[in-house]
N, C-alpha and C. Protein backbone atom coordinates (compact mmCIF):
# COMPACT_ATOMS: atom_id res chain seq x y z
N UNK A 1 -6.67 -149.69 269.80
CA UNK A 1 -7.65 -148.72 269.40
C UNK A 1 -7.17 -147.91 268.20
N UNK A 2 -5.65 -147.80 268.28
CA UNK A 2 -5.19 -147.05 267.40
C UNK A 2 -5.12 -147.63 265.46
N UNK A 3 -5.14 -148.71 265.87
CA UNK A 3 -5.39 -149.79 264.80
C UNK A 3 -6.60 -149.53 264.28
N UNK A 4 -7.57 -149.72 264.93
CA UNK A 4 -8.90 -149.70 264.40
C UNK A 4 -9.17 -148.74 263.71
N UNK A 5 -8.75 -147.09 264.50
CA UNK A 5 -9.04 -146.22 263.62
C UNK A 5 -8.32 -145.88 262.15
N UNK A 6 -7.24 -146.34 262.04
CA UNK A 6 -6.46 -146.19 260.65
C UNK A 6 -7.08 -147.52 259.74
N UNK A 7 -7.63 -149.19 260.50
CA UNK A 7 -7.90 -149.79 259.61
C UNK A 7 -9.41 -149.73 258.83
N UNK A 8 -10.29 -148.71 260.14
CA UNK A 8 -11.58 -149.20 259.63
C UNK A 8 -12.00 -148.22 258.61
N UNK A 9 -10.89 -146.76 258.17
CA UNK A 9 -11.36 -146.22 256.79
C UNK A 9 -10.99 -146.92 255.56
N UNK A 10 -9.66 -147.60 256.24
CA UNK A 10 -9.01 -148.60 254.85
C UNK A 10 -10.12 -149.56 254.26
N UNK A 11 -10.51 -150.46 255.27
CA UNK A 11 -11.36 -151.41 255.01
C UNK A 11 -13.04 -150.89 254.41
N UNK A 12 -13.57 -150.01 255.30
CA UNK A 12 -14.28 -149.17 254.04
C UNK A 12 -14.17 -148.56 252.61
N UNK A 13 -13.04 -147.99 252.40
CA UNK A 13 -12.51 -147.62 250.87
C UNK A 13 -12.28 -149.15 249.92
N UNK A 14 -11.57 -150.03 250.60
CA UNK A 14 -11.93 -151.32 249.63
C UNK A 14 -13.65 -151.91 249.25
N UNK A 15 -13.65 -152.34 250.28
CA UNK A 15 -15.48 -152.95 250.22
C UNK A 15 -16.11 -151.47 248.94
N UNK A 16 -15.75 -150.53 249.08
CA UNK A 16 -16.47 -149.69 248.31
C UNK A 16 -15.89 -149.84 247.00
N UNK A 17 -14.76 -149.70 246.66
CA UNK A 17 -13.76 -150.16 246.00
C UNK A 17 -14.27 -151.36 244.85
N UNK A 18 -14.03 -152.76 245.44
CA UNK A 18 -14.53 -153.78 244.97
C UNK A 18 -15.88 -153.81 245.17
N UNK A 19 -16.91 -153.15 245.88
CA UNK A 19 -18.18 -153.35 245.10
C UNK A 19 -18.42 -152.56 244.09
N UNK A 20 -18.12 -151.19 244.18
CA UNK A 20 -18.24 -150.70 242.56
C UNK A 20 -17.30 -151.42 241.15
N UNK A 21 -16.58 -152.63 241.67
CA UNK A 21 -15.74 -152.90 240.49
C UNK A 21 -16.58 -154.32 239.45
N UNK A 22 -17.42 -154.79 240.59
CA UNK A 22 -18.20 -155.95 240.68
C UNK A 22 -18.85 -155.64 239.67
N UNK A 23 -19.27 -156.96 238.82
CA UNK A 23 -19.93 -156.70 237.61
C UNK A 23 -21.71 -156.70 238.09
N UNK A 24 -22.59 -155.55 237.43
CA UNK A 24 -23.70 -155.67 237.71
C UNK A 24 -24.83 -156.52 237.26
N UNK A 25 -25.78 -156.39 238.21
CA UNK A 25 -26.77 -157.41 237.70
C UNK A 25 -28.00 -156.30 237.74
N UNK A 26 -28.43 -156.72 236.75
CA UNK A 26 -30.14 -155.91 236.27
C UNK A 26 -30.88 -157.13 236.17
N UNK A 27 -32.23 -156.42 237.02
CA UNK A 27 -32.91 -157.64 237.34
C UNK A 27 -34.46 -157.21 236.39
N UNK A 28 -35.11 -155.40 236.81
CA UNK A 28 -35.92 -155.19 236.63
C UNK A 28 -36.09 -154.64 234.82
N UNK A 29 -37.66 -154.35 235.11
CA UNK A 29 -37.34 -153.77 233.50
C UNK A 29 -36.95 -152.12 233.00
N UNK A 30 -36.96 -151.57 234.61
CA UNK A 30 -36.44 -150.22 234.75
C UNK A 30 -34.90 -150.03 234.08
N UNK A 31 -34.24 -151.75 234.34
CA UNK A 31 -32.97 -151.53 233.96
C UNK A 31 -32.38 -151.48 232.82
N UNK A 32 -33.51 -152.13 232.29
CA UNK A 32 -32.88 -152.21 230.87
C UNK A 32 -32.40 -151.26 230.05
N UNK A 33 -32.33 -150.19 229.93
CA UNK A 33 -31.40 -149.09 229.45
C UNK A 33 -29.77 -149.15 230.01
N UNK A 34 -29.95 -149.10 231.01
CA UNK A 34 -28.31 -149.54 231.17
C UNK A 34 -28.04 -151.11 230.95
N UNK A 35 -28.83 -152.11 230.84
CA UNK A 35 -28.29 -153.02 230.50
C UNK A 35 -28.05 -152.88 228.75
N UNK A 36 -28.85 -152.55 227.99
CA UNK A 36 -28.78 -152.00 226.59
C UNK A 36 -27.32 -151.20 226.77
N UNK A 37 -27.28 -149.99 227.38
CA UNK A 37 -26.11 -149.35 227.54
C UNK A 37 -24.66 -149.90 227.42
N UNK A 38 -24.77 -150.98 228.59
CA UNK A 38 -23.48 -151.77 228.48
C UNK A 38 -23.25 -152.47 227.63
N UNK A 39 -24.53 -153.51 226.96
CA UNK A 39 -24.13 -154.36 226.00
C UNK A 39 -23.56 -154.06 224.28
N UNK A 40 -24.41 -152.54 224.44
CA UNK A 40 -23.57 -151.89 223.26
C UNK A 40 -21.89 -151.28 223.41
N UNK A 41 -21.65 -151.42 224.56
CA UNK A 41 -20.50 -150.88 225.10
C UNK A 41 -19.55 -152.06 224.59
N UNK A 42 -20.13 -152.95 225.52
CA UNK A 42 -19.42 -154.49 225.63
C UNK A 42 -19.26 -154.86 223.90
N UNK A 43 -20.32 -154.91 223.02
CA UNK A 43 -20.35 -155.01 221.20
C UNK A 43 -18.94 -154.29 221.13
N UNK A 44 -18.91 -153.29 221.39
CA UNK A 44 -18.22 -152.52 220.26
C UNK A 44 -16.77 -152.80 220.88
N UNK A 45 -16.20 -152.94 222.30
CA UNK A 45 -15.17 -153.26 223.15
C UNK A 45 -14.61 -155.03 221.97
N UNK A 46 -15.81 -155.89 222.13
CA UNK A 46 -15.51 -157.02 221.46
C UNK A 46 -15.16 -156.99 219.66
N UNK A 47 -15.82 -156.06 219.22
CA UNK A 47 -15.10 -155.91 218.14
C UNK A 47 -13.62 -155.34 217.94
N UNK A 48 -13.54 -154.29 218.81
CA UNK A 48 -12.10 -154.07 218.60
C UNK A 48 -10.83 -154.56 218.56
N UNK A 49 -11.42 -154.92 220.07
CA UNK A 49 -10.54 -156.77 220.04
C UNK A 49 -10.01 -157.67 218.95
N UNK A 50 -11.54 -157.64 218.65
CA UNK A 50 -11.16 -159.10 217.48
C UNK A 50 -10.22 -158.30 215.80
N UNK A 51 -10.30 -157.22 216.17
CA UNK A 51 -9.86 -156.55 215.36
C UNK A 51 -8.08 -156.33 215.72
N UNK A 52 -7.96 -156.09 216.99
CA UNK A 52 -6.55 -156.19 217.48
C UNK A 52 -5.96 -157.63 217.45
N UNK A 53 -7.19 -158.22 217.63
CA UNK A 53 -6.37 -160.16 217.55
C UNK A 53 -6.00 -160.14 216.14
N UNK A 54 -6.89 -159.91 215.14
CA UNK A 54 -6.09 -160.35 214.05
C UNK A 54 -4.93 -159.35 213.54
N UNK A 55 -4.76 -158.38 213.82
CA UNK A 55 -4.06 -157.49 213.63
C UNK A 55 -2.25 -158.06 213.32
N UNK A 56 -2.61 -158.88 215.42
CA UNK A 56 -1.23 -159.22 215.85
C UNK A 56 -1.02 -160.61 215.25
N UNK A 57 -2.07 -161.30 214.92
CA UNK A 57 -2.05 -162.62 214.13
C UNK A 57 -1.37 -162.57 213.19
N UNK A 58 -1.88 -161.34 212.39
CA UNK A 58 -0.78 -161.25 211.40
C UNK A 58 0.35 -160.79 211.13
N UNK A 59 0.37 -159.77 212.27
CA UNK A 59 2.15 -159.49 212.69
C UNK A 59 3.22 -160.09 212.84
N UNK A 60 2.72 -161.61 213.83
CA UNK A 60 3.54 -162.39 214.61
C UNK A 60 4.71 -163.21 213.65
N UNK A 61 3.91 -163.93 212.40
CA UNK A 61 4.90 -164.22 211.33
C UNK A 61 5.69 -163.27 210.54
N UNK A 62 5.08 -162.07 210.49
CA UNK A 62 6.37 -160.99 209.99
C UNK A 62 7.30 -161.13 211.05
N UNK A 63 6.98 -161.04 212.23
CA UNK A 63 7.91 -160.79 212.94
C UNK A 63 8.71 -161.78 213.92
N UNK A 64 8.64 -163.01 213.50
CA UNK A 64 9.18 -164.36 213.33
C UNK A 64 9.91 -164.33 212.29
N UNK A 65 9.88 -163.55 211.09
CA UNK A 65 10.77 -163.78 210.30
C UNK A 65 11.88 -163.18 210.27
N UNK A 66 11.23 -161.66 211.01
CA UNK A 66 12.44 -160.85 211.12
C UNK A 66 13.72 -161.41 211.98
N UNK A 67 13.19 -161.79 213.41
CA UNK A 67 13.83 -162.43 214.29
C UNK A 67 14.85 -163.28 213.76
N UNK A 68 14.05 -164.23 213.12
CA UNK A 68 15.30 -165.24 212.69
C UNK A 68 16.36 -164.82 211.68
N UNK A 69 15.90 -164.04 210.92
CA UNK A 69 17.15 -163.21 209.86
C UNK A 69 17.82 -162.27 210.72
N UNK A 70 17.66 -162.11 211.57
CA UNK A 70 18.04 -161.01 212.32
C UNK A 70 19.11 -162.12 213.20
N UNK A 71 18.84 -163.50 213.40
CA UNK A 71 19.83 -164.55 214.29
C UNK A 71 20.55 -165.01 213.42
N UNK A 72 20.08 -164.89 211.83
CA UNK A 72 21.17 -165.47 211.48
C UNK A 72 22.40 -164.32 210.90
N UNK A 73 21.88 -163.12 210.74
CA UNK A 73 22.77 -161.91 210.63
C UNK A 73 24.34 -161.90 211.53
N UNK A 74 23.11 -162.52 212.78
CA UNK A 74 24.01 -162.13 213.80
C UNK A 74 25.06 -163.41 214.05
N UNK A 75 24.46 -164.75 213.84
CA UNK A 75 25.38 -165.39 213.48
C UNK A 75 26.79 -165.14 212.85
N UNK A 76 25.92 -164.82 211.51
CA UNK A 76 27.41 -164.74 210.63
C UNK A 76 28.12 -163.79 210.79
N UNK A 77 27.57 -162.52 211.23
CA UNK A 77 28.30 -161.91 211.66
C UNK A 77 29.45 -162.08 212.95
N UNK A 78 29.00 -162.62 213.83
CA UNK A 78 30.09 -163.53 214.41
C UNK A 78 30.77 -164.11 214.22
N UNK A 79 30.56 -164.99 213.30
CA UNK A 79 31.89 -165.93 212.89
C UNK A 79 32.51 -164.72 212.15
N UNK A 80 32.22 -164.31 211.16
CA UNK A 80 33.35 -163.21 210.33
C UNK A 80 34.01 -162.87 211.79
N UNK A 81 33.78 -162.18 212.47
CA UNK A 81 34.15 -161.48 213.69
C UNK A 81 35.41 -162.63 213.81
N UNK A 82 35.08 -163.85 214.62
CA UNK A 82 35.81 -164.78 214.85
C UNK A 82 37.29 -164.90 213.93
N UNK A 83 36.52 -165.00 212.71
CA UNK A 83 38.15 -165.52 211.39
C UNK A 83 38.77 -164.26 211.40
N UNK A 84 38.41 -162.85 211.79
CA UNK A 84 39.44 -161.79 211.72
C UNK A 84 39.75 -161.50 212.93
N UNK A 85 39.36 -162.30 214.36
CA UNK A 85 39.90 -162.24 214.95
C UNK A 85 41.21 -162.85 215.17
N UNK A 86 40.96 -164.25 214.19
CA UNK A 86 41.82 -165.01 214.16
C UNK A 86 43.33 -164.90 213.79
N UNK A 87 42.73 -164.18 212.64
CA UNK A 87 43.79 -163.79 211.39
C UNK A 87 44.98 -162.09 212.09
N UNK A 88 44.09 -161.35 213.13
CA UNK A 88 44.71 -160.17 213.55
C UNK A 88 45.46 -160.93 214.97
N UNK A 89 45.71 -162.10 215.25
CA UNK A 89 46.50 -162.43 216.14
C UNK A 89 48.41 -162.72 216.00
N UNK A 90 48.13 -161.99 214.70
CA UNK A 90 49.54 -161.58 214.31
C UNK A 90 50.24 -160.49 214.52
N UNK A 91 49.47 -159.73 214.92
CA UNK A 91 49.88 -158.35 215.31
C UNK A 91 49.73 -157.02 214.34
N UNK A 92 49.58 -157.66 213.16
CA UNK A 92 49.35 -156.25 212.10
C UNK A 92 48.22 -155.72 213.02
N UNK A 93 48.55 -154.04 212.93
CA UNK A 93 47.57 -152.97 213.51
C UNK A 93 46.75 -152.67 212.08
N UNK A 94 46.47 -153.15 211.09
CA UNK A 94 45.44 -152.79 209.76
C UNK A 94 44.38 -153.68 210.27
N UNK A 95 44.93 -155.50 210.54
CA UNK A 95 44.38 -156.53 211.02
C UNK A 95 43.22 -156.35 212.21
N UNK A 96 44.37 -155.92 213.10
CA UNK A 96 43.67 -155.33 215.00
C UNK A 96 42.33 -154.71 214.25
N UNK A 97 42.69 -153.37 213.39
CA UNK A 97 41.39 -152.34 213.53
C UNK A 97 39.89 -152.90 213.00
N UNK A 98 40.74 -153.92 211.67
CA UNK A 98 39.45 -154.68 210.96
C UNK A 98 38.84 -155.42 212.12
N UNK A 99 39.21 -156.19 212.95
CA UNK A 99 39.10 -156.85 213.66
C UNK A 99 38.01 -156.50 214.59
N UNK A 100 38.70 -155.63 215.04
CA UNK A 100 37.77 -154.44 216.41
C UNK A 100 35.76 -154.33 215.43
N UNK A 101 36.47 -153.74 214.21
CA UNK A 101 35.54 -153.17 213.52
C UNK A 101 34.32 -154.36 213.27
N UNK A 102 34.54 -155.26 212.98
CA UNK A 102 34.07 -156.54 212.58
C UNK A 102 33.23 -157.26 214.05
N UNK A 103 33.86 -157.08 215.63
CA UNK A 103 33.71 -157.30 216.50
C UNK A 103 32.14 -156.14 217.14
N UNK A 104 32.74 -154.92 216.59
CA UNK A 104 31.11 -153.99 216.88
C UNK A 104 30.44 -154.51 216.01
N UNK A 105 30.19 -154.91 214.76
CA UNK A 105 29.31 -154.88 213.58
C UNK A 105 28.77 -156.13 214.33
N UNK A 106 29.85 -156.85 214.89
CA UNK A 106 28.81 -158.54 215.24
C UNK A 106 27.77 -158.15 216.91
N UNK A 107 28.67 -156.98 217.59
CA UNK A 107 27.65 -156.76 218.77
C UNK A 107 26.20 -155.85 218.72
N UNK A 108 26.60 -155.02 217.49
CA UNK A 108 25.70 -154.79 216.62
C UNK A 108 24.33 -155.32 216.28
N UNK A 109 25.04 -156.25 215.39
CA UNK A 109 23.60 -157.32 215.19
C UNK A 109 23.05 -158.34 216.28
N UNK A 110 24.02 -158.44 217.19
CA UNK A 110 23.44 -159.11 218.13
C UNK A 110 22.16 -158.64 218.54
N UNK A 111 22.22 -157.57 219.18
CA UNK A 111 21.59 -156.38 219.52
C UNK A 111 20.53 -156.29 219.03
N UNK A 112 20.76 -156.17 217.38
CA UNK A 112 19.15 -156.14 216.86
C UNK A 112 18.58 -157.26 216.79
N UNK A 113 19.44 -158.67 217.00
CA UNK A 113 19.21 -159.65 217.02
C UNK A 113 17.50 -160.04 218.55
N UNK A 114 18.25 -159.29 219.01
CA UNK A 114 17.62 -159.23 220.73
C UNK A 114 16.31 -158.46 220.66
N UNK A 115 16.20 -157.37 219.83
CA UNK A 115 15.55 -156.35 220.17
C UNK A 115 14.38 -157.20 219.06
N UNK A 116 14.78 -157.95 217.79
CA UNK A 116 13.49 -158.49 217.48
C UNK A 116 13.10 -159.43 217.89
N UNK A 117 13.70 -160.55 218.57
CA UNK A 117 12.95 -161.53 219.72
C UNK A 117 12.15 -160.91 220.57
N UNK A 118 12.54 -159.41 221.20
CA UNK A 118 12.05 -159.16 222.26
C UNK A 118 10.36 -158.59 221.63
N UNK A 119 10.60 -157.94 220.90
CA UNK A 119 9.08 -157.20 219.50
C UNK A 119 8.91 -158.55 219.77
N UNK A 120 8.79 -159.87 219.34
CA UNK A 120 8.01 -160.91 219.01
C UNK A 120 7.61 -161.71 220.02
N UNK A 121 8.26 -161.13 221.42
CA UNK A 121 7.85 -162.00 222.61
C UNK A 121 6.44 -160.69 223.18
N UNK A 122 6.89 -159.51 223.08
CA UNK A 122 6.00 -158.74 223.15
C UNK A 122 4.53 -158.96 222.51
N UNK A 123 4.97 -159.05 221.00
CA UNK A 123 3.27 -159.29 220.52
C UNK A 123 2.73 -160.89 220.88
N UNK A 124 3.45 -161.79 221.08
CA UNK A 124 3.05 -162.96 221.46
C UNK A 124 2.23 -162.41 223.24
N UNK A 125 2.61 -161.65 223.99
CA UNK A 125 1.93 -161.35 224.94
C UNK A 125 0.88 -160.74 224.84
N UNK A 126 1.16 -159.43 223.54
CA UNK A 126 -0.12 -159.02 223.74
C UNK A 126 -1.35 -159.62 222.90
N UNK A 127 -1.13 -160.85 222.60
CA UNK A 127 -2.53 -161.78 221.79
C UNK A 127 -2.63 -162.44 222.89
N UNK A 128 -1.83 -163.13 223.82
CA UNK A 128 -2.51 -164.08 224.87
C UNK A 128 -3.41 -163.01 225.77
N UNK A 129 -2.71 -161.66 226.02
CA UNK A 129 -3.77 -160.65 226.88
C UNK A 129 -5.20 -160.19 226.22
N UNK A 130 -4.61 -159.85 225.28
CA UNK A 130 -6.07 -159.55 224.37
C UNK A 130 -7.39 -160.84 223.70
N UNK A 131 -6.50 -162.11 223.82
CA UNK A 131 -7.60 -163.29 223.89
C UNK A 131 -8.28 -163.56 225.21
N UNK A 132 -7.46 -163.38 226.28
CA UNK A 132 -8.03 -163.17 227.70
C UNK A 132 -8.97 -162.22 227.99
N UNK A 133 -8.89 -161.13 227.14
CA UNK A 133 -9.78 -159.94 227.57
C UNK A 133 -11.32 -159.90 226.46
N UNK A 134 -10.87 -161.17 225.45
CA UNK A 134 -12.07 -161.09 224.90
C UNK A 134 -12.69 -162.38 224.99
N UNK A 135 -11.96 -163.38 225.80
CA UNK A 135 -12.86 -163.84 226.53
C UNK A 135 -13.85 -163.80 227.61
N UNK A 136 -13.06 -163.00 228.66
CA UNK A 136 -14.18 -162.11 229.47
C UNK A 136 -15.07 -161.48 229.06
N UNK A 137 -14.90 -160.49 228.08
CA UNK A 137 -16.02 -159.66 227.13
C UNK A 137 -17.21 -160.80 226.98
N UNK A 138 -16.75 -161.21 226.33
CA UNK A 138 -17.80 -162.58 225.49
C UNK A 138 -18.92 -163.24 227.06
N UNK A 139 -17.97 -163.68 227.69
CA UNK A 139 -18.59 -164.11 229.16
C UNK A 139 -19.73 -162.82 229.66
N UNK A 140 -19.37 -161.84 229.85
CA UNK A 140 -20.02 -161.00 230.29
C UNK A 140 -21.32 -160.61 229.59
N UNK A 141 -20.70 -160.43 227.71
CA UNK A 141 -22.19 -160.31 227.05
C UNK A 141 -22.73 -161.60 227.40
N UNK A 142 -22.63 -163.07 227.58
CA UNK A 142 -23.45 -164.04 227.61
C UNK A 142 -24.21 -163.82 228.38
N UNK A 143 -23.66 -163.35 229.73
CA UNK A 143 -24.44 -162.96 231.02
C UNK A 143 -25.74 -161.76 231.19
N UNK A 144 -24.88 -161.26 230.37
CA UNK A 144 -26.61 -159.96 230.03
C UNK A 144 -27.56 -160.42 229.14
N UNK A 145 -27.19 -161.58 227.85
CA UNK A 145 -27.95 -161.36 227.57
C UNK A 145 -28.77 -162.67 228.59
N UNK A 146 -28.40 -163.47 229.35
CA UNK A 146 -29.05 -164.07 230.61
C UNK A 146 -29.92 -163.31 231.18
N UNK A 147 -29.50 -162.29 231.39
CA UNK A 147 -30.16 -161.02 232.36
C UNK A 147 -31.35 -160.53 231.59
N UNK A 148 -31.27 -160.02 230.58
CA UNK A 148 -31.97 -160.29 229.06
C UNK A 148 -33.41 -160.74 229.04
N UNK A 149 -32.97 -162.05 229.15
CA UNK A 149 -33.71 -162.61 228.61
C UNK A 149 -34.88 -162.97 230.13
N UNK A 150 -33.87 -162.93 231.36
CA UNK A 150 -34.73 -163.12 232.65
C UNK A 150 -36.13 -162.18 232.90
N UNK A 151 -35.31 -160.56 232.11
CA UNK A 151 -36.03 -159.35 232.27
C UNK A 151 -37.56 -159.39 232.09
N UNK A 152 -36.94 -160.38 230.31
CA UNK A 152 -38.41 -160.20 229.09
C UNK A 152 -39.34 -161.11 229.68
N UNK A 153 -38.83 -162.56 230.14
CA UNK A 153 -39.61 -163.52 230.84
C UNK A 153 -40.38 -163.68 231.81
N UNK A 154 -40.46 -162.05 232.52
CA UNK A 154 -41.19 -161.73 234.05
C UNK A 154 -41.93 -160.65 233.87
């Protein structure tokens, strides 16, 4: 009994939940103001979009380029790292410090090495999310103007 009463407000707050989340249907011609309403909503949602898609379209090769200059920075900066590590295995302490010094500069660029893969894995996500979200858009205006056109036809 005790169940029931804690589950059956839960299960009411969802059903209410997901039916207000549910996309609507306008059937009459009373509706058509909010269907007008949304579809100008939905217009202007889809332009922005397409305005953020190309945005990152054109980001993505800046920032493909950075990445890779940024791997090969870090490359070479490694190997330098490497040959003065090599060379300070003699024991000069002038050697050691270059060495050390040469060893941050390469963890350094690693670093930024990372941080622009990570920018370019980022905007690569946010074009697959934002092509997803304007494909739904698009779906949805198709559907009104379905609704649309059902309205004018009756």
């Amino acid at each position: 009994m005790k169940k029931i009463i804690y589950l059956l407000p839960i299960a009411l707050f969802l059903s209410a939940f997901f039916y207000s989340c549910s996309p609507k249907t306008y059937s009459t011609a009373a509706d058509t103001v909010n269907l007008n309403k949304e579809y100008r909503v939905l217009l202007r949602e889809v332009v922005n979009l397409q305005g953020d898609i190309n945005k990152l379209r054109s980001d993505i090769p800046i920032l493909e380029a950075k990445a890779q200059k940024a791997e090969a920075k870090s490359r070479e900066s490694l190997e330098e790292s490497r040959r003065q590590a090599a060379t300070a295995t003699s024991g000069n302490l002038k050697q050691i410090k270059k060495a050390k010094s040469k060893a941050d500069d390469a963890k350094d660029d690693a670093e930024d090495a990372k941080d622009a893969n990570e920018k370019l894995n980022d905007a690569q996500k946010a074009l697959a999310n934002a092509q997803s979200d304007l494909a739904s858009k698009e779906n949805r205006l198709k559907d009104l103007d379905r609704q649309k056109q059902a309205i004018q036809a009756s």
